[in-house]
N, C-alpha and C. Protein backbone atom coordinates (compact mmCIF):
# COMPACT_ATOMS: atom_id res chain seq x y z
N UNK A 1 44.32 114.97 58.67
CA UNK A 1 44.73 114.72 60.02
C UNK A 1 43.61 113.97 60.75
N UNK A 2 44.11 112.83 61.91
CA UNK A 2 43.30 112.27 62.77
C UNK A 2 42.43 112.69 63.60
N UNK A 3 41.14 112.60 63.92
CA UNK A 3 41.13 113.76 65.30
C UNK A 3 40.53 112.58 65.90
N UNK A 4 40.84 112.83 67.05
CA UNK A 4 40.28 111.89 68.38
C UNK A 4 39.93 112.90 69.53
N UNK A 5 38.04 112.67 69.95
CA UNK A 5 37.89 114.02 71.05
C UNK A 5 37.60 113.13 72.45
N UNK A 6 38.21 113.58 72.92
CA UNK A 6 37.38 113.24 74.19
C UNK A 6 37.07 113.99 75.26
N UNK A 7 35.68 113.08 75.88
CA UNK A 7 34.69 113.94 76.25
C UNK A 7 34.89 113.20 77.27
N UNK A 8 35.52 114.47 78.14
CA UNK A 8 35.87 113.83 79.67
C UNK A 8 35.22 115.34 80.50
N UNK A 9 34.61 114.84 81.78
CA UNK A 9 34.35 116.18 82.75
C UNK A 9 36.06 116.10 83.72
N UNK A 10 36.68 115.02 84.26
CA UNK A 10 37.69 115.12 85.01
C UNK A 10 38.62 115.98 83.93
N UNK A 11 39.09 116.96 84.60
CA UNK A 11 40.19 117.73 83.76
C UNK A 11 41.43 117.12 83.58
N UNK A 12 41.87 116.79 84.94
CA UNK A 12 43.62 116.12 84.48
C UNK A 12 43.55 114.94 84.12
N UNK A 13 42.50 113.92 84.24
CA UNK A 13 42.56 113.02 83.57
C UNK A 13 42.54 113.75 81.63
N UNK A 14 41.97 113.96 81.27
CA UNK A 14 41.82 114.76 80.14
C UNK A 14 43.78 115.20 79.66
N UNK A 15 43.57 116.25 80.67
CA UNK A 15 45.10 116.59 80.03
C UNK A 15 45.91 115.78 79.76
N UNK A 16 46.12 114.82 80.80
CA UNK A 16 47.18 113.78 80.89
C UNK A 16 47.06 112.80 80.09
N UNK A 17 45.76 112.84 79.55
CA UNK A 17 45.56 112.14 77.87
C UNK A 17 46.44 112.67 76.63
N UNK A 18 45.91 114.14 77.11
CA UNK A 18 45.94 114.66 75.78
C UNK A 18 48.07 115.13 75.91
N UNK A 19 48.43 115.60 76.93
CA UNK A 19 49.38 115.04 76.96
C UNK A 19 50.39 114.25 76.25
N UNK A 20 50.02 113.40 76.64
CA UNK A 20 50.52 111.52 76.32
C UNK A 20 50.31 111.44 74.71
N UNK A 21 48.90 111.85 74.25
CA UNK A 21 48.65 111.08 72.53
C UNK A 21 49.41 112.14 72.12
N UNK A 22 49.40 113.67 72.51
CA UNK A 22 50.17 114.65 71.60
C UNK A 22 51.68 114.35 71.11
N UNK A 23 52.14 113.43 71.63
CA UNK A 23 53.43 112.84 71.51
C UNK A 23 53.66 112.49 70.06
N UNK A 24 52.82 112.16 69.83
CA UNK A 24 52.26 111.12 68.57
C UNK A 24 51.87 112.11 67.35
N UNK A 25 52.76 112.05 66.23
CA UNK A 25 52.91 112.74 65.41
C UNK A 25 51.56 112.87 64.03
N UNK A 26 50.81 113.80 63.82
CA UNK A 26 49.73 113.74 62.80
C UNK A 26 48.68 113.45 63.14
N UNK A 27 48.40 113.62 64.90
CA UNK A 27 47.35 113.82 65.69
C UNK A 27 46.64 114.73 66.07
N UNK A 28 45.20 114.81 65.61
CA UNK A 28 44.36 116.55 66.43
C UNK A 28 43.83 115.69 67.90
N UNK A 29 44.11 115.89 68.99
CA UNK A 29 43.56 115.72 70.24
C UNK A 29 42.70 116.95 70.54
N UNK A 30 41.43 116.43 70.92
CA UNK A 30 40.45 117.83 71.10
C UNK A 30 39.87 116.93 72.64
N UNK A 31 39.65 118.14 73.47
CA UNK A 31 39.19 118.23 74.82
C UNK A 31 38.04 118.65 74.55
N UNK A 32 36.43 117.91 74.57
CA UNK A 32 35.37 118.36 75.03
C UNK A 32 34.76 118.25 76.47
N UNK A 33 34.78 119.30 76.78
CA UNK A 33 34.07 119.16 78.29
C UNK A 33 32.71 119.25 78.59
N UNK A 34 31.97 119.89 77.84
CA UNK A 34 30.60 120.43 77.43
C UNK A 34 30.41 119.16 76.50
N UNK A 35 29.42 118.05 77.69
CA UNK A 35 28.63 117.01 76.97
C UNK A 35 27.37 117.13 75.64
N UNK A 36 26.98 118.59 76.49
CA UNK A 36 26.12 118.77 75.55
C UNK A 36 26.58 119.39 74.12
N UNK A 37 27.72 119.94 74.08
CA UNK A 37 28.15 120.08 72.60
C UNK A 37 29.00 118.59 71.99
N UNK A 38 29.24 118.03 73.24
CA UNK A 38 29.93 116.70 72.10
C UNK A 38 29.30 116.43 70.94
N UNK A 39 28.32 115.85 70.55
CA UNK A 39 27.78 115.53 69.47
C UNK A 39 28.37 116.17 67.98
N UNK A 40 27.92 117.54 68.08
CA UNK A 40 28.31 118.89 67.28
C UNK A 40 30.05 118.68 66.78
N UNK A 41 30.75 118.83 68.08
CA UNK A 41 32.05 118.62 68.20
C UNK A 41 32.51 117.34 66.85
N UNK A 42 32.18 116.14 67.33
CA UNK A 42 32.54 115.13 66.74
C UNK A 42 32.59 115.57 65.49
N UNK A 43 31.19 116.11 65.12
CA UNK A 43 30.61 115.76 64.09
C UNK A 43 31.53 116.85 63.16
N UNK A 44 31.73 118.10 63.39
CA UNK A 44 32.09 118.53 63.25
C UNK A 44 34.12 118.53 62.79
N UNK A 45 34.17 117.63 63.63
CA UNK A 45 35.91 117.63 63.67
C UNK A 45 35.97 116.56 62.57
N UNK A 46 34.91 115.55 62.49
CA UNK A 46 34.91 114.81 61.76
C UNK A 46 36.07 113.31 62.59
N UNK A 47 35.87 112.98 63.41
CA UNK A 47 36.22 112.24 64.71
C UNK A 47 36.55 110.83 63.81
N UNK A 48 37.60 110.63 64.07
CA UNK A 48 38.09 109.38 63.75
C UNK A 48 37.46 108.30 65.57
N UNK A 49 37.94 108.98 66.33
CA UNK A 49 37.36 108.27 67.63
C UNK A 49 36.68 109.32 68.74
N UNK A 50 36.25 108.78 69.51
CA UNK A 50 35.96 109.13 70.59
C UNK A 50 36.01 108.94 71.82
N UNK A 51 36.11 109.07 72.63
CA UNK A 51 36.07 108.44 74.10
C UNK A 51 35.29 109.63 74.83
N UNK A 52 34.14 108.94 76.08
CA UNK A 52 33.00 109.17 76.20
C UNK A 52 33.54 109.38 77.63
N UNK A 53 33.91 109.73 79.29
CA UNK A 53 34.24 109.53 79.97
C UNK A 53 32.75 109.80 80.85
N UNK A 54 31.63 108.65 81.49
CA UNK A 54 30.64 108.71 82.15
C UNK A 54 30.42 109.19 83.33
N UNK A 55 29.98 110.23 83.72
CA UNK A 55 30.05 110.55 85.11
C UNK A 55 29.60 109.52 86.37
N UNK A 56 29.69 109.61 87.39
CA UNK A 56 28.98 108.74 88.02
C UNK A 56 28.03 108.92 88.87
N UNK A 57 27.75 110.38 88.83
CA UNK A 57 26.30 110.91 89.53
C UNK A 57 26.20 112.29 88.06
N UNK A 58 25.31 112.44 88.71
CA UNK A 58 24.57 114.39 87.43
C UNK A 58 24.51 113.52 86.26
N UNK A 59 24.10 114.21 85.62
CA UNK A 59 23.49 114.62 84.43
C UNK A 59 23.70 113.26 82.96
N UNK A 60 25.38 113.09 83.55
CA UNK A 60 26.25 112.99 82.14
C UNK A 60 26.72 111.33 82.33
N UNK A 61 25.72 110.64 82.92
CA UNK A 61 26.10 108.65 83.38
C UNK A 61 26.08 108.29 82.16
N UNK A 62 25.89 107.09 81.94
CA UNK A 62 26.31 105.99 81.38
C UNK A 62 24.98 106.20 80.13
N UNK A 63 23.98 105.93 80.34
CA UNK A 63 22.53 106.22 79.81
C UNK A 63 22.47 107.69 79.21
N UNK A 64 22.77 108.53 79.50
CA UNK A 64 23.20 110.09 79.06
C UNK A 64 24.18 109.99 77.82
N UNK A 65 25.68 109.46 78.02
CA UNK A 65 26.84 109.15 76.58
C UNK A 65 26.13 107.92 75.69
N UNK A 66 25.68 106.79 76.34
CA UNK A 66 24.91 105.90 75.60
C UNK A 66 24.27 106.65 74.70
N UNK A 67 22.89 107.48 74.40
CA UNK A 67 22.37 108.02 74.06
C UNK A 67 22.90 108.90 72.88
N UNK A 68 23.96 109.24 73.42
CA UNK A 68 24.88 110.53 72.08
C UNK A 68 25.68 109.59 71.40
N UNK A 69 26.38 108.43 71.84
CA UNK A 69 27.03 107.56 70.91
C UNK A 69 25.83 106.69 70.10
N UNK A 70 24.37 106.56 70.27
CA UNK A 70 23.95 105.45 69.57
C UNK A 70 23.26 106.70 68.51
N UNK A 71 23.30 108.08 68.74
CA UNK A 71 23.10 109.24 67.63
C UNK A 71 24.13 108.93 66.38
N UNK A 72 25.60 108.94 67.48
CA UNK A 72 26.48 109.36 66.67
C UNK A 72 26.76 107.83 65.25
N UNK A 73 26.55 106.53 65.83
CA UNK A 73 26.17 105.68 65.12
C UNK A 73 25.59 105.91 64.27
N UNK A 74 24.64 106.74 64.15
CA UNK A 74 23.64 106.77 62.91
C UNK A 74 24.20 107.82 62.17
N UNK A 75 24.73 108.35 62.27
CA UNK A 75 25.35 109.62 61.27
C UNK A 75 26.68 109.44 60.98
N UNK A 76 27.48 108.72 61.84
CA UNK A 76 28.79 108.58 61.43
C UNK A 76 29.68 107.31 61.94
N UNK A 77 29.15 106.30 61.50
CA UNK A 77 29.58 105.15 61.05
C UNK A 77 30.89 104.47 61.33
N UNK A 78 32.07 105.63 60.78
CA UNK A 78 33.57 105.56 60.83
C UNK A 78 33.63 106.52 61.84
N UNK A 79 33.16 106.78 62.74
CA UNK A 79 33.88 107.03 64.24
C UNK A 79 33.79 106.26 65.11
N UNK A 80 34.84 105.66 65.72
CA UNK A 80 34.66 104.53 66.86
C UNK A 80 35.05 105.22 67.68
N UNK A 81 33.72 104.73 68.62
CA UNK A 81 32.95 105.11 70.16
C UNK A 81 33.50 104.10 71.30
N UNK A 82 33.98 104.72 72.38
CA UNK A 82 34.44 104.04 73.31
C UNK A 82 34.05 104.93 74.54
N UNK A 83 33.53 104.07 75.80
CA UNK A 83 33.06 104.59 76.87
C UNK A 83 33.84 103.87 77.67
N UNK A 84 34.61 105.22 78.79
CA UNK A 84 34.91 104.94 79.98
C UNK A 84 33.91 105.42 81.30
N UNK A 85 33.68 103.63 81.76
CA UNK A 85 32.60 104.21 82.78
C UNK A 85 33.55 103.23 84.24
N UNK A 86 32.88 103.13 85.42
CA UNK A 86 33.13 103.35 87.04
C UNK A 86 32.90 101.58 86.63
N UNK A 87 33.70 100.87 87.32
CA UNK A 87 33.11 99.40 87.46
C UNK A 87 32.80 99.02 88.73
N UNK A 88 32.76 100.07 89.33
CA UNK A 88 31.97 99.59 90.99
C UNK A 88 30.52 99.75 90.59
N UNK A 89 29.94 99.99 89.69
CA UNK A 89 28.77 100.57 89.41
C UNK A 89 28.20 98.78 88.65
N UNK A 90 27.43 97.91 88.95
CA UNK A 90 26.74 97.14 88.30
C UNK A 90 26.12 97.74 86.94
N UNK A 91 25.17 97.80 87.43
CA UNK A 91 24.33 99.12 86.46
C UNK A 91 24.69 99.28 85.14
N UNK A 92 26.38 100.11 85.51
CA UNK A 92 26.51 101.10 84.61
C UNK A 92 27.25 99.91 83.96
N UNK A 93 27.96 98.55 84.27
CA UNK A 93 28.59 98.01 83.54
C UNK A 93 27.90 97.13 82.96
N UNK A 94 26.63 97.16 83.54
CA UNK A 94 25.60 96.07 82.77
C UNK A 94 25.15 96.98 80.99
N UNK A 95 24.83 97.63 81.27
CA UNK A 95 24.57 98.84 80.20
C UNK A 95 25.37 99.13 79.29
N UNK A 96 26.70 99.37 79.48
CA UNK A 96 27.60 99.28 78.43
C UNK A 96 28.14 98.04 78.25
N UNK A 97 27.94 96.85 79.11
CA UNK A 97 28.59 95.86 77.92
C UNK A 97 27.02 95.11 76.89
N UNK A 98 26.11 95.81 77.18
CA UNK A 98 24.50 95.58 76.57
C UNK A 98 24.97 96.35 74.99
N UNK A 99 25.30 97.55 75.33
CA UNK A 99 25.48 98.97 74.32
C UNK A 99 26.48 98.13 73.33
N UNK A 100 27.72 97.70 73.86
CA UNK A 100 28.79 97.05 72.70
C UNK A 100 28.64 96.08 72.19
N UNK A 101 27.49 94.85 72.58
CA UNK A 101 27.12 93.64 72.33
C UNK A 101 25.70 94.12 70.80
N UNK A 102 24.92 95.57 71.20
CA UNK A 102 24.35 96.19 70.61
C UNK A 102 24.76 96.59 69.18
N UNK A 103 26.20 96.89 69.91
CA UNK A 103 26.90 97.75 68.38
C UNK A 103 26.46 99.32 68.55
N UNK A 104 26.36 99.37 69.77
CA UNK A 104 26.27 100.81 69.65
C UNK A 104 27.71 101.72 70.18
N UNK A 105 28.54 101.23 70.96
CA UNK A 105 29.53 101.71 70.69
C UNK A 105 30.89 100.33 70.30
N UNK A 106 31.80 100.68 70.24
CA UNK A 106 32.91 100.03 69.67
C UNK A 106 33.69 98.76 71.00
N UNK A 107 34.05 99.78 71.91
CA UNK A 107 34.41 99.01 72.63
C UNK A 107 34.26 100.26 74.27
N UNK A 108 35.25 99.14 75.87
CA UNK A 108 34.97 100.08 76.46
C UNK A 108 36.23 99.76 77.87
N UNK A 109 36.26 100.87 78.72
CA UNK A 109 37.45 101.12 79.66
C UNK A 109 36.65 101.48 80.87
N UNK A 110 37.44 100.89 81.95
CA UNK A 110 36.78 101.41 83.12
C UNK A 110 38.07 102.91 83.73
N UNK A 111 37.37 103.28 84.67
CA UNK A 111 38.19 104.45 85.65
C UNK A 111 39.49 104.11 85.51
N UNK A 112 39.69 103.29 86.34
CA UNK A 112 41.23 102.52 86.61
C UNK A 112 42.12 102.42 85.75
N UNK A 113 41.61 102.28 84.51
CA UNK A 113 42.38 101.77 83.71
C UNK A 113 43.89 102.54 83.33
N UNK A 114 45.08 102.76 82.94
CA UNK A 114 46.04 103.35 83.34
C UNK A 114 46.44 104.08 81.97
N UNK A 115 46.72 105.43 82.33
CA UNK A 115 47.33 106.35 81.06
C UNK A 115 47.58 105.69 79.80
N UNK A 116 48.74 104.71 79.89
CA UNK A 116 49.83 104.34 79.13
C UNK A 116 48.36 103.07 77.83
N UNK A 117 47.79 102.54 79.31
CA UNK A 117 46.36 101.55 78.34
C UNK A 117 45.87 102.38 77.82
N UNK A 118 44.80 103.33 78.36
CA UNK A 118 44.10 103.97 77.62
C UNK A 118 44.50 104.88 75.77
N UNK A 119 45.64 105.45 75.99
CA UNK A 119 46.13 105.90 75.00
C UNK A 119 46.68 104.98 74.14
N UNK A 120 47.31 103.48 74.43
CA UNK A 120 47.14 102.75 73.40
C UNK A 120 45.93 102.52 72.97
N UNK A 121 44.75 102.35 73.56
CA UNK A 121 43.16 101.61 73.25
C UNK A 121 43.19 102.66 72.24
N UNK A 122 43.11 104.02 71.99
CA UNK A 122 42.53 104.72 71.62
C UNK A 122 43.46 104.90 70.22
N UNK A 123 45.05 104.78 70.41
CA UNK A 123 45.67 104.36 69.00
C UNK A 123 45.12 103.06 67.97
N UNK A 124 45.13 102.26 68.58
CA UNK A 124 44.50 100.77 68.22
C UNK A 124 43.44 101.30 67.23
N UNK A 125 42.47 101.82 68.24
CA UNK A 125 40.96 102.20 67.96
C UNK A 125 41.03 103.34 66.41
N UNK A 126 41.99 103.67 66.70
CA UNK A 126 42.01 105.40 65.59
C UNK A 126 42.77 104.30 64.44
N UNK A 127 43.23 103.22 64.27
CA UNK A 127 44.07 103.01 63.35
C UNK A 127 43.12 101.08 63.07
N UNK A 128 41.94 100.59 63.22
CA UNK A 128 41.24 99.83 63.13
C UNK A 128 40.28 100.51 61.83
């Protein structure tokens, strides 16, 4: 079986993911909320994908998931990494399109972006 986790702090964004992909037959959807166990998680589920959801203040920005996806690069290869970060943020969009040009994660989504996109990106992504 597939697993795809994502590591979102917004909850209903989360559900309404997990929601939506559960539709989709021969899928494990896993909810990590605890950034600091993502890593473990992945590694553990053995993550076909990921999606990284960046906070935009505390702890858990852009530079914080950067950091655990360019880990997770080095140990696991065949999981593609995708970060959703804020595009009002310069910064943070300078940084992740640095990170994907890097090869440190796969590809990437801002806030906005809408249910129906995101859960295709992340089919695409699980089946690339």
């Amino acid at each position: 079986m597939s697993a795809i986790v994502l590591v979102m702090w917004r909850k209903v964004i989360a559900e309404s993911l997990l929601t939506e992909l559960n539709k989709r037959s021969g899928l494990q959807i896993i909810h990590e909320h605890d950034y600091i166990r993502a890593y473990k998680r992945i590694m553990d589920e053995n993550a076909k994908v990921a999606l990284f959801e960046a906070a935009e203040t505390g702890d858990y920005d852009v530079s914080y998931c950067l950091e655990v996806c360019s880990a997770l690069r080095k140990e696991s290869e065949n999981c593609k990494l995708i970060l959703m970060c804020p595009d009002q943020d310069e910064e943070a969009v300078e940084q992740t399109v640095a990170a994907m040009q890097d090869g440190q994660i796969d590809d990437f989504v801002f806030y906005e972006a809408s249910f129906d996109y995101l859960s295709s990106k992340l089919m695409t992504m699980l089946h690339n």
